[in-house]
PDB file of N, CA and C in Angstrom:
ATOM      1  N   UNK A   1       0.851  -1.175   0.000  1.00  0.00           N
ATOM      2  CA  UNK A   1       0.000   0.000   0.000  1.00  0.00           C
ATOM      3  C   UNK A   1       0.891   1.231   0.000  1.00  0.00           C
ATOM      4  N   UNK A   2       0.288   2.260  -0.858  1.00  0.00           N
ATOM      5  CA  UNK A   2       1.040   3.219  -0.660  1.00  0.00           C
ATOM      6  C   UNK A   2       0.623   4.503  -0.576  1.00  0.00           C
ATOM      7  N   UNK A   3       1.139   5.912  -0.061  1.00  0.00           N
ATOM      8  CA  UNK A   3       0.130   6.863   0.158  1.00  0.00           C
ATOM      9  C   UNK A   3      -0.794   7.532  -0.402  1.00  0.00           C
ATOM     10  N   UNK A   4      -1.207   6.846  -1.309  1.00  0.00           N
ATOM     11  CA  UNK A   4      -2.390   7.613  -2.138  1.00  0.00           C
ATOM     12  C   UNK A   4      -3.136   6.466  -1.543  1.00  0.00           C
ATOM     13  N   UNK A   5      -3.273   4.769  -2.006  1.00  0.00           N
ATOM     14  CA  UNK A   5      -4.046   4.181  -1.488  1.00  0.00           C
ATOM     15  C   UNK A   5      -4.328   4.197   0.123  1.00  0.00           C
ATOM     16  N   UNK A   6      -3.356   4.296   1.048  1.00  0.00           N
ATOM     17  CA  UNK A   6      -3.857   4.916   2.469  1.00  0.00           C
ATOM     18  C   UNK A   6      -4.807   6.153   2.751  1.00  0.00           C
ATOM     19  N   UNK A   7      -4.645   6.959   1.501  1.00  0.00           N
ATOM     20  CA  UNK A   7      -5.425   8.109   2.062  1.00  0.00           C
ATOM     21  C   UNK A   7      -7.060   7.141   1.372  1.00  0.00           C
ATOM     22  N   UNK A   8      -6.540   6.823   0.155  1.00  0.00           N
ATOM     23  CA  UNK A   8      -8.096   6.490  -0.282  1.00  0.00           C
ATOM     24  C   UNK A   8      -9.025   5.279   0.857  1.00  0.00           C
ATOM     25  N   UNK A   9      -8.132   4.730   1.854  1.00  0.00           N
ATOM     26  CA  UNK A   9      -8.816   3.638   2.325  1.00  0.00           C
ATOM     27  C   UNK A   9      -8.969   4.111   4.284  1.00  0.00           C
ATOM     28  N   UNK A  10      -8.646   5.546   4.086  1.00  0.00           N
ATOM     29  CA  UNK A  10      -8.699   5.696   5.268  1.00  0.00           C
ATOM     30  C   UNK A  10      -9.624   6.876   5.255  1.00  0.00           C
ATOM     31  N   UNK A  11     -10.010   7.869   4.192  1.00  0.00           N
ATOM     32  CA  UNK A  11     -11.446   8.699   3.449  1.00  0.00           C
ATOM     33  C   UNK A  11     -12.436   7.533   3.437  1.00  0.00           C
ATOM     34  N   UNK A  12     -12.190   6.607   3.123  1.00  0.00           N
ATOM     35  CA  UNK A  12     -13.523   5.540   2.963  1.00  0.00           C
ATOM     36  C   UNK A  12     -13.569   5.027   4.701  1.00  0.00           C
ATOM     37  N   UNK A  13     -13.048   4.029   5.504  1.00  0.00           N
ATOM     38  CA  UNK A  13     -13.420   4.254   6.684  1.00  0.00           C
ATOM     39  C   UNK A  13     -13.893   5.106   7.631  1.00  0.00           C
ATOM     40  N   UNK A  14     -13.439   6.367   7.210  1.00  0.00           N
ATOM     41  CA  UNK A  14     -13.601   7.655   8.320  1.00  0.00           C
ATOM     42  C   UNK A  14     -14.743   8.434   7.620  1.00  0.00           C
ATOM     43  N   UNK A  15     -14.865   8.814   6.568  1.00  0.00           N
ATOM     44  CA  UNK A  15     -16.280   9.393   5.715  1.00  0.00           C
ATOM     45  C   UNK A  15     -15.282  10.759   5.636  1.00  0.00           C
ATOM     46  N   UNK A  16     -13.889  11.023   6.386  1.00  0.00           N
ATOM     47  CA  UNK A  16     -13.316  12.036   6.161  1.00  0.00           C
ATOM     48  C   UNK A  16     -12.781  12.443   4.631  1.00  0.00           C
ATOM     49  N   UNK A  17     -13.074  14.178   4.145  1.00  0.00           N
ATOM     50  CA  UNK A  17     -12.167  14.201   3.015  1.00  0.00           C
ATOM     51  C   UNK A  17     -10.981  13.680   2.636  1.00  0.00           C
ATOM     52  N   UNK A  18     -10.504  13.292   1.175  1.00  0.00           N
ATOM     53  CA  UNK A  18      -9.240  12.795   0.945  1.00  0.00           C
ATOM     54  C   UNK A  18      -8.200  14.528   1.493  1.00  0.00           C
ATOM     55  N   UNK A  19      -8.647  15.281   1.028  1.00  0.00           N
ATOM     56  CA  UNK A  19      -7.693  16.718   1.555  1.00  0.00           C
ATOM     57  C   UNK A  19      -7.576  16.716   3.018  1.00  0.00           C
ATOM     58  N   UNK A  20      -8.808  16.295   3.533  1.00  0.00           N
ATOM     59  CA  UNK A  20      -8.738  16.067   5.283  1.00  0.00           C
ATOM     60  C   UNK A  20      -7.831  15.294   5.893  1.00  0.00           C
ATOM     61  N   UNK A  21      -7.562  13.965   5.179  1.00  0.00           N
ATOM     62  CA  UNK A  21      -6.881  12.810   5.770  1.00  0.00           C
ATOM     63  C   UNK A  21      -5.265  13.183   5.284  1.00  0.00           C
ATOM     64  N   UNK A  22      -4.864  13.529   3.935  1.00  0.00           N
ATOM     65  CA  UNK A  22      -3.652  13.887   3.767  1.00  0.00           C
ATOM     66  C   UNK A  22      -2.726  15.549   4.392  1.00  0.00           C
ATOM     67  N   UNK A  23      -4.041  16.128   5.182  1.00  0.00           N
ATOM     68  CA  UNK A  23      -3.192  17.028   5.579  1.00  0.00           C
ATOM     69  C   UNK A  23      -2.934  16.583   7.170  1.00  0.00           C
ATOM     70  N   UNK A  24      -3.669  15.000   7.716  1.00  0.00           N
ATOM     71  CA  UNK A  24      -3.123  15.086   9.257  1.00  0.00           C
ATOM     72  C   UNK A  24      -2.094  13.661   8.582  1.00  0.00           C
ATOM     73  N   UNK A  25      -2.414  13.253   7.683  1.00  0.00           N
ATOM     74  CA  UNK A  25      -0.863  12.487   7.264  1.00  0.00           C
ATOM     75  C   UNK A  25       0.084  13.041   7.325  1.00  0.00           C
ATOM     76  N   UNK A  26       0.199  14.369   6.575  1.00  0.00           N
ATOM     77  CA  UNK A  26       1.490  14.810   6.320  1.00  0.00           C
ATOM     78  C   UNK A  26       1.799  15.504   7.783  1.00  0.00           C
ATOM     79  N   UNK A  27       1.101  16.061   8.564  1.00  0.00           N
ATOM     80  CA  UNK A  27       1.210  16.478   9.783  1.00  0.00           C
ATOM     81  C   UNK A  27       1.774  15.379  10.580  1.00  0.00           C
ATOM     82  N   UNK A  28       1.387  14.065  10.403  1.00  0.00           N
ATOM     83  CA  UNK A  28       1.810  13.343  11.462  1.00  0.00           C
ATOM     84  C   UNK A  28       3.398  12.931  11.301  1.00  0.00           C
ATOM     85  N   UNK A  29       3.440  12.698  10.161  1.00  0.00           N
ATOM     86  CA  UNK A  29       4.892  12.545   9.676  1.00  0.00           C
ATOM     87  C   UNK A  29       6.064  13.502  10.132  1.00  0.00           C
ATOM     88  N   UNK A  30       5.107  14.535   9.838  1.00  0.00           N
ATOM     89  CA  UNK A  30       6.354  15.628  10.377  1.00  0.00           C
ATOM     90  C   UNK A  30       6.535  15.549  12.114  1.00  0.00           C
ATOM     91  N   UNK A  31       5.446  15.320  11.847  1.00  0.00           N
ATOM     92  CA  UNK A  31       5.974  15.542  14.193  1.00  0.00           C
ATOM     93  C   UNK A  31       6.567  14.545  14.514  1.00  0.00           C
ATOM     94  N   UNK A  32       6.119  12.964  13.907  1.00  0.00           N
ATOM     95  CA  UNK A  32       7.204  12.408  14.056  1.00  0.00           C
ATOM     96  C   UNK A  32       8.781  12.189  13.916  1.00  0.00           C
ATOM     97  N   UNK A  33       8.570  12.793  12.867  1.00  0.00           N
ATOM     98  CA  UNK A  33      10.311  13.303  12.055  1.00  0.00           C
ATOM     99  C   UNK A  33      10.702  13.995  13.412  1.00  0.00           C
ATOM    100  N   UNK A  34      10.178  15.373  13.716  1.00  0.00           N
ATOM    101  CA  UNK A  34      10.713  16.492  13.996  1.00  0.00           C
ATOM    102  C   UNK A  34      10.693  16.393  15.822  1.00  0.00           C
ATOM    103  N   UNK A  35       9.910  15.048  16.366  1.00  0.00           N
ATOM    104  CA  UNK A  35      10.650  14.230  17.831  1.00  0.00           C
ATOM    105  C   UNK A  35      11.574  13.503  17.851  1.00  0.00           C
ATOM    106  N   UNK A  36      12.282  12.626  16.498  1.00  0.00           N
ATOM    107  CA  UNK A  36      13.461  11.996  16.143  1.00  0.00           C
ATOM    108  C   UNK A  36      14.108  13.050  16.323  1.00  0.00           C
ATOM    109  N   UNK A  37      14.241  13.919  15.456  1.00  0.00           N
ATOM    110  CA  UNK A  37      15.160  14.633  15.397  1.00  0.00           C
ATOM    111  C   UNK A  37      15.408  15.528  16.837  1.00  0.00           C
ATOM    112  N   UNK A  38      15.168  15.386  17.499  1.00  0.00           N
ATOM    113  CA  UNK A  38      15.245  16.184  18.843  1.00  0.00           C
ATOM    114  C   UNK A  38      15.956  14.938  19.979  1.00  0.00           C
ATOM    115  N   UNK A  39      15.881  13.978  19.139  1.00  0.00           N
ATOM    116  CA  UNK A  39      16.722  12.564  20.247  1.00  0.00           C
ATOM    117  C   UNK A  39      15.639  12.170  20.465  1.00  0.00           C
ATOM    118  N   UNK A  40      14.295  12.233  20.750  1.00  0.00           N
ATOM    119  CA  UNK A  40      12.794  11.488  21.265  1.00  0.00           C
ATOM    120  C   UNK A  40      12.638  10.298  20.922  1.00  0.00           C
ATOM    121  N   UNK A  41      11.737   9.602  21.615  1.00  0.00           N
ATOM    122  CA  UNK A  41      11.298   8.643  21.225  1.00  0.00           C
ATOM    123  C   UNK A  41       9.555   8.809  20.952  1.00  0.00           C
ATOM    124  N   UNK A  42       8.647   7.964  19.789  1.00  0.00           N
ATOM    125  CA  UNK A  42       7.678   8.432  19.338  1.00  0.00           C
ATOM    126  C   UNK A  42       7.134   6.798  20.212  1.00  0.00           C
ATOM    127  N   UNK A  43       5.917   6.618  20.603  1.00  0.00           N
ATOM    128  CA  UNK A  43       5.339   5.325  20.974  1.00  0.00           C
ATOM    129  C   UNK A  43       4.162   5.426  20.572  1.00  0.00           C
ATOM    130  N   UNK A  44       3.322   4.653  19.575  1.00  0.00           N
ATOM    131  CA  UNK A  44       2.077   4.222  19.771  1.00  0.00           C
ATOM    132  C   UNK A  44       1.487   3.122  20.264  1.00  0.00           C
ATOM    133  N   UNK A  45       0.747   3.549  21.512  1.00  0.00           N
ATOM    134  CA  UNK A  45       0.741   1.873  22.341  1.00  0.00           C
ATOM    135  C   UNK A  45       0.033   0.958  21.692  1.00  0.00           C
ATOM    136  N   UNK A  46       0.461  -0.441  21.610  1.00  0.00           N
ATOM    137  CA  UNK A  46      -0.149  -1.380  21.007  1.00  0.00           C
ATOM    138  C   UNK A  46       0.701  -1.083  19.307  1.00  0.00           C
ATOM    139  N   UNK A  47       0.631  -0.343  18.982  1.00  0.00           N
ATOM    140  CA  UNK A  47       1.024  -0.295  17.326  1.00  0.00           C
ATOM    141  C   UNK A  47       2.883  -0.708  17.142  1.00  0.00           C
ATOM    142  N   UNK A  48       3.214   0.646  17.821  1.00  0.00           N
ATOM    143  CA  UNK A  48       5.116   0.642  17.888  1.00  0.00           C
ATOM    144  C   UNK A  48       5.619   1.702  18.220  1.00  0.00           C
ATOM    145  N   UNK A  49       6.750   1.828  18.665  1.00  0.00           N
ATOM    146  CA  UNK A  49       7.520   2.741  18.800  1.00  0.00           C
ATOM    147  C   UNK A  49       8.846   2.885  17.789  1.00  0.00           C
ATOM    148  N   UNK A  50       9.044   4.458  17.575  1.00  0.00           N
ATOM    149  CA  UNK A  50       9.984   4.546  16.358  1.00  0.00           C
ATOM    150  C   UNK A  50      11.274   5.402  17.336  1.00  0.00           C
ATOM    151  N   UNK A  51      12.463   5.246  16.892  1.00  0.00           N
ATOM    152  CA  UNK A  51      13.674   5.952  17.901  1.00  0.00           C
ATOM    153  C   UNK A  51      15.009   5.850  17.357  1.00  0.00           C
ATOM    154  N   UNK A  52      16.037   7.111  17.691  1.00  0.00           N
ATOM    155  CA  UNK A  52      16.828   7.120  16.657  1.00  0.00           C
ATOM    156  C   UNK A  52      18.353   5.812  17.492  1.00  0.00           C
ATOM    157  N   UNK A  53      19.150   5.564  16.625  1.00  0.00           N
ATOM    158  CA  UNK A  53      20.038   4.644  17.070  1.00  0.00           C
ATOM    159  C   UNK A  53      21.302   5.168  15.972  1.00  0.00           C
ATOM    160  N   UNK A  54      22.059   5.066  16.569  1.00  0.00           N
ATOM    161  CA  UNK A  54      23.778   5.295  16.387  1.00  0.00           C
ATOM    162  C   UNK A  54      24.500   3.972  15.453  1.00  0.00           C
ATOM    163  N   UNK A  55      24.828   4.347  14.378  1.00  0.00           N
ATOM    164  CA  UNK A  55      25.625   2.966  13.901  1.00  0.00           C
ATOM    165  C   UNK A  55      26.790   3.179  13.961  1.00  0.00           C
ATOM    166  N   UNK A  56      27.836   2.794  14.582  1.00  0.00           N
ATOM    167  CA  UNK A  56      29.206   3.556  14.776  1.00  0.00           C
ATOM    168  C   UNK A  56      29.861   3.184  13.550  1.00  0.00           C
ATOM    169  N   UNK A  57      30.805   3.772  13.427  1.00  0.00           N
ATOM    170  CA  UNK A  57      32.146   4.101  12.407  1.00  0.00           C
ATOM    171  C   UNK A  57      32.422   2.830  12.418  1.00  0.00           C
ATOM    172  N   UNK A  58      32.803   2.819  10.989  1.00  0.00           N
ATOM    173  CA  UNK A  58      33.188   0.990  10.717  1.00  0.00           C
ATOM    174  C   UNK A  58      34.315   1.481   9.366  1.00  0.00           C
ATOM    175  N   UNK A  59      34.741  -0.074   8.891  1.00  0.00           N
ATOM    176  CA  UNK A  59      35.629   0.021   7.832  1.00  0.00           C
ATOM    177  C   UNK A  59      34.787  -0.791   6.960  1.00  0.00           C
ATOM    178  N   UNK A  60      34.634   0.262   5.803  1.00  0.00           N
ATOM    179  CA  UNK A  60      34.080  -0.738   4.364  1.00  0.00           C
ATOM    180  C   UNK A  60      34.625  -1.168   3.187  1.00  0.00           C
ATOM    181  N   UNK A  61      34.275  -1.489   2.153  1.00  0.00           N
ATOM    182  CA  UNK A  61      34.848  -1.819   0.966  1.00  0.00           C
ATOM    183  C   UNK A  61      33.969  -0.981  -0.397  1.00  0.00           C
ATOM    184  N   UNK A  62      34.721  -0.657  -0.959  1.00  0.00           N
ATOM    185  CA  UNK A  62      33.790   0.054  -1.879  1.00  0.00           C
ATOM    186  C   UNK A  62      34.101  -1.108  -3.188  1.00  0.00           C
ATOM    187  N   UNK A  63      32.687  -0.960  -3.628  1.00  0.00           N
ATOM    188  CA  UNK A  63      32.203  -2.564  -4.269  1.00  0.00           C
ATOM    189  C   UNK A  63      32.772  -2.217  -5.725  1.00  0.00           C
ATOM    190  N   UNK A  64      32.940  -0.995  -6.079  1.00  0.00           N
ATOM    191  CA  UNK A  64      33.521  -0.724  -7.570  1.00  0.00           C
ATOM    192  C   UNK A  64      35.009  -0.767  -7.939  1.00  0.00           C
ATOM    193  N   UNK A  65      35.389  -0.149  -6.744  1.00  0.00           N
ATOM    194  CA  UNK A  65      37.258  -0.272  -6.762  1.00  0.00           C
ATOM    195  C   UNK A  65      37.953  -1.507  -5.819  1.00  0.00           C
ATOM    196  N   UNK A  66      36.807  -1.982  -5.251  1.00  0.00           N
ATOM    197  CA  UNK A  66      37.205  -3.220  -3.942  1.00  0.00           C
ATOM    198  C   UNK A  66      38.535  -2.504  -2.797  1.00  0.00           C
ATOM    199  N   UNK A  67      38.311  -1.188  -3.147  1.00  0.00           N
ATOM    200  CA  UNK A  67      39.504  -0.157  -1.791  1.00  0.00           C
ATOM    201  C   UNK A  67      38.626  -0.592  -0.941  1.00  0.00           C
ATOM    202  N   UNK A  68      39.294  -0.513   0.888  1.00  0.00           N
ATOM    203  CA  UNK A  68      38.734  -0.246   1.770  1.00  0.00           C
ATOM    204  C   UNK A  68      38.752   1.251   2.330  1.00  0.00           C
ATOM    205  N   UNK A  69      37.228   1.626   2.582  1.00  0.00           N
ATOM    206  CA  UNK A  69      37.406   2.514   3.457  1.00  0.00           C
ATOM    207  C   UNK A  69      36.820   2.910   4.769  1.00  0.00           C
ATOM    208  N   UNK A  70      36.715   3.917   5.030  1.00  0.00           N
ATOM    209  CA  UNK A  70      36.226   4.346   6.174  1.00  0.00           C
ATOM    210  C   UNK A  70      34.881   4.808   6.283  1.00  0.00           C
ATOM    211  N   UNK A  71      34.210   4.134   6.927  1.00  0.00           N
ATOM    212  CA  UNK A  71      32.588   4.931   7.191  1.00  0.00           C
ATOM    213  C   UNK A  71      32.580   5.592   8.319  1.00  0.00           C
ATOM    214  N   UNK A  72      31.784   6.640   7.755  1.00  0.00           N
ATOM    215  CA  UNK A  72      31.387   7.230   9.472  1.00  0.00           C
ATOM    216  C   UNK A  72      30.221   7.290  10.153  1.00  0.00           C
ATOM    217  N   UNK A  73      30.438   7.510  11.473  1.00  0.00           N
ATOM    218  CA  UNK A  73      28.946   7.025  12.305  1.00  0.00           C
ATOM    219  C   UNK A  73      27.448   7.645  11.809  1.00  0.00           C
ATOM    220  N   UNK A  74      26.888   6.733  11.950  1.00  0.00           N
ATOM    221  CA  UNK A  74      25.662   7.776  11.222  1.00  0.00           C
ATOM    222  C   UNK A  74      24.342   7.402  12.197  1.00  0.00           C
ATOM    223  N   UNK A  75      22.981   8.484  12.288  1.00  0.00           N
ATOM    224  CA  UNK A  75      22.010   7.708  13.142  1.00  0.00           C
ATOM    225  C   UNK A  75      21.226   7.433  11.781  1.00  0.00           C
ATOM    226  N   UNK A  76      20.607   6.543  12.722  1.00  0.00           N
ATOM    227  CA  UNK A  76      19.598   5.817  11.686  1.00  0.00           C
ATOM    228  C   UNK A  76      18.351   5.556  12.721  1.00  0.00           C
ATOM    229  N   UNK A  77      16.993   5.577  11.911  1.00  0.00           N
ATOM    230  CA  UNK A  77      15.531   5.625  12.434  1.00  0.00           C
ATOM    231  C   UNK A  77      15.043   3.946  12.864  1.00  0.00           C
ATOM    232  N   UNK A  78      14.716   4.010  13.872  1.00  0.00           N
ATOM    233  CA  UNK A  78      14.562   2.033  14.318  1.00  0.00           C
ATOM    234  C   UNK A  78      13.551   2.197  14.817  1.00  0.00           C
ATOM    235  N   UNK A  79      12.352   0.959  14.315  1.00  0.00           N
ATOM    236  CA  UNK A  79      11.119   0.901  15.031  1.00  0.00           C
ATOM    237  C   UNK A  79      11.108  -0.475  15.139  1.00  0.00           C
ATOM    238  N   UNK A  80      10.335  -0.788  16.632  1.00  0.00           N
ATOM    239  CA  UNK A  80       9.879  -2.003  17.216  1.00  0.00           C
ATOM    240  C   UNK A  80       8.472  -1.841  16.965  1.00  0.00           C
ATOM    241  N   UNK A  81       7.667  -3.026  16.393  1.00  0.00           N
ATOM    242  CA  UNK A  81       6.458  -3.638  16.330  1.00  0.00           C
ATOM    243  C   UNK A  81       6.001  -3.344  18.192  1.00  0.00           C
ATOM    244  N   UNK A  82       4.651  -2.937  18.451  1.00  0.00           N
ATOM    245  CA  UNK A  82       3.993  -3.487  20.050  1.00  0.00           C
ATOM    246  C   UNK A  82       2.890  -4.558  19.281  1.00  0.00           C
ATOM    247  N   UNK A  83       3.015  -4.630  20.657  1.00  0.00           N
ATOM    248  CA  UNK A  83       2.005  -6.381  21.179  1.00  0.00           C
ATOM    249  C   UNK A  83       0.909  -6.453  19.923  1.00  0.00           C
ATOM    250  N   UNK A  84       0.178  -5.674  19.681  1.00  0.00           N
ATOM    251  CA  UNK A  84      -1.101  -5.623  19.422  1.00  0.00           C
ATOM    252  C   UNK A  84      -0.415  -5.688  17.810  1.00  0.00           C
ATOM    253  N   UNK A  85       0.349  -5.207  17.229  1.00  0.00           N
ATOM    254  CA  UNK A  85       0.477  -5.246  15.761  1.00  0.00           C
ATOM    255  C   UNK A  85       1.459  -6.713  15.748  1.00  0.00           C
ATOM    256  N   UNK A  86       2.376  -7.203  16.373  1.00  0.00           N
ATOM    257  CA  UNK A  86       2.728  -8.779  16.838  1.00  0.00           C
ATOM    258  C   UNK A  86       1.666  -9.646  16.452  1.00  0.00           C
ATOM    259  N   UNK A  87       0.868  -9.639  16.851  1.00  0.00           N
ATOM    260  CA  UNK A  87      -0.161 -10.487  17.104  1.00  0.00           C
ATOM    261  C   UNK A  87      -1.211 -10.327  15.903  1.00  0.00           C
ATOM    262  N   UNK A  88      -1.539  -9.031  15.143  1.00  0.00           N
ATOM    263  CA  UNK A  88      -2.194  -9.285  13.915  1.00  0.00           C
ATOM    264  C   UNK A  88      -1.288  -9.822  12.855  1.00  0.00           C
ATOM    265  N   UNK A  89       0.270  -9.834  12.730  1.00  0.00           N
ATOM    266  CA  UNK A  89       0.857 -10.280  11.856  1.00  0.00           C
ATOM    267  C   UNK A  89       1.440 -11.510  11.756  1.00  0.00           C
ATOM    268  N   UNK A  90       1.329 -12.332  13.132  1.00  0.00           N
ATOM    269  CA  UNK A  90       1.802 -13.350  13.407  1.00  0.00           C
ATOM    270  C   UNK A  90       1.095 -14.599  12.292  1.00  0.00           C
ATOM    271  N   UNK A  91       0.073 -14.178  12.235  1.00  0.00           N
ATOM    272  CA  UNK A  91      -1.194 -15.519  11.779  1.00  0.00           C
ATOM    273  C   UNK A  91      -0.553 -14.945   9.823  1.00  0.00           C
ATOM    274  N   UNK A  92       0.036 -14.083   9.351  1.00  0.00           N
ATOM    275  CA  UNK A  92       0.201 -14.024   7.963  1.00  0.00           C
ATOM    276  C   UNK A  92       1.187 -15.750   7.733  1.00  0.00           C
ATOM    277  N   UNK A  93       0.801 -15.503   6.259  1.00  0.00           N
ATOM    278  CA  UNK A  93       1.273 -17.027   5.795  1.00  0.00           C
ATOM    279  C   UNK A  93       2.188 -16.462   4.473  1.00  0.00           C
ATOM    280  N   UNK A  94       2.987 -17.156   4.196  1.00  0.00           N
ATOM    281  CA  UNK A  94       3.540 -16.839   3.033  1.00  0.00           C
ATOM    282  C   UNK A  94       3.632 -17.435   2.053  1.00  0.00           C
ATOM    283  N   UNK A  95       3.397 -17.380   1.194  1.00  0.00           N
ATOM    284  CA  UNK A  95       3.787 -18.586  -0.129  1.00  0.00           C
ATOM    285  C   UNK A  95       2.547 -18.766  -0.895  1.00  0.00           C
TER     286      UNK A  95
END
């Protein structure tokens, strides 16, 4: 799914405008962004929590010249699944 079909399937549950639903989308996104970016952590209970994490400085290989080099630390955005979204995805099947 992607954000046009979210807005269209979340205007049809809610009876809310599609302009209604994509302006507290894009709102929500940003506040979430903009509590990462402050070091925060975001939690929706039962759904997940999103939070920033540190990948430290490492040595790589660059895949075109096969040199090694140097990376540097970077944060990166990490979310844990809660209970309640666990448990609707557990029962998926694959294949």
């Amino acid at each position: 799914m992607n954000k046009s079909e979210l807005i269209n399937s979340l205007s049809e549950e809610t009876q809310f405008s599609k302009k209604d639903i994509t302006r507290v989308l894009d709102s929500l996104t940003r506040i979430i962004e903009r509590t990462l970016k402050k070091g925060e952590k975001v939690s929706l209970t039962g759904f997940g929590s999103w939070w920033i994490s540190c990948r430290p400085a490492r040595k790589g290989i660059n895949p075109a010249t096969k040199q090694r080099i140097d990376l540097p630390a970077v944060s990166v955005p990490r979310f844990k699944a809660g209970k309640n979204l666990r448990e609707v995805v557990r029962t998926v099947k694959f294949g």
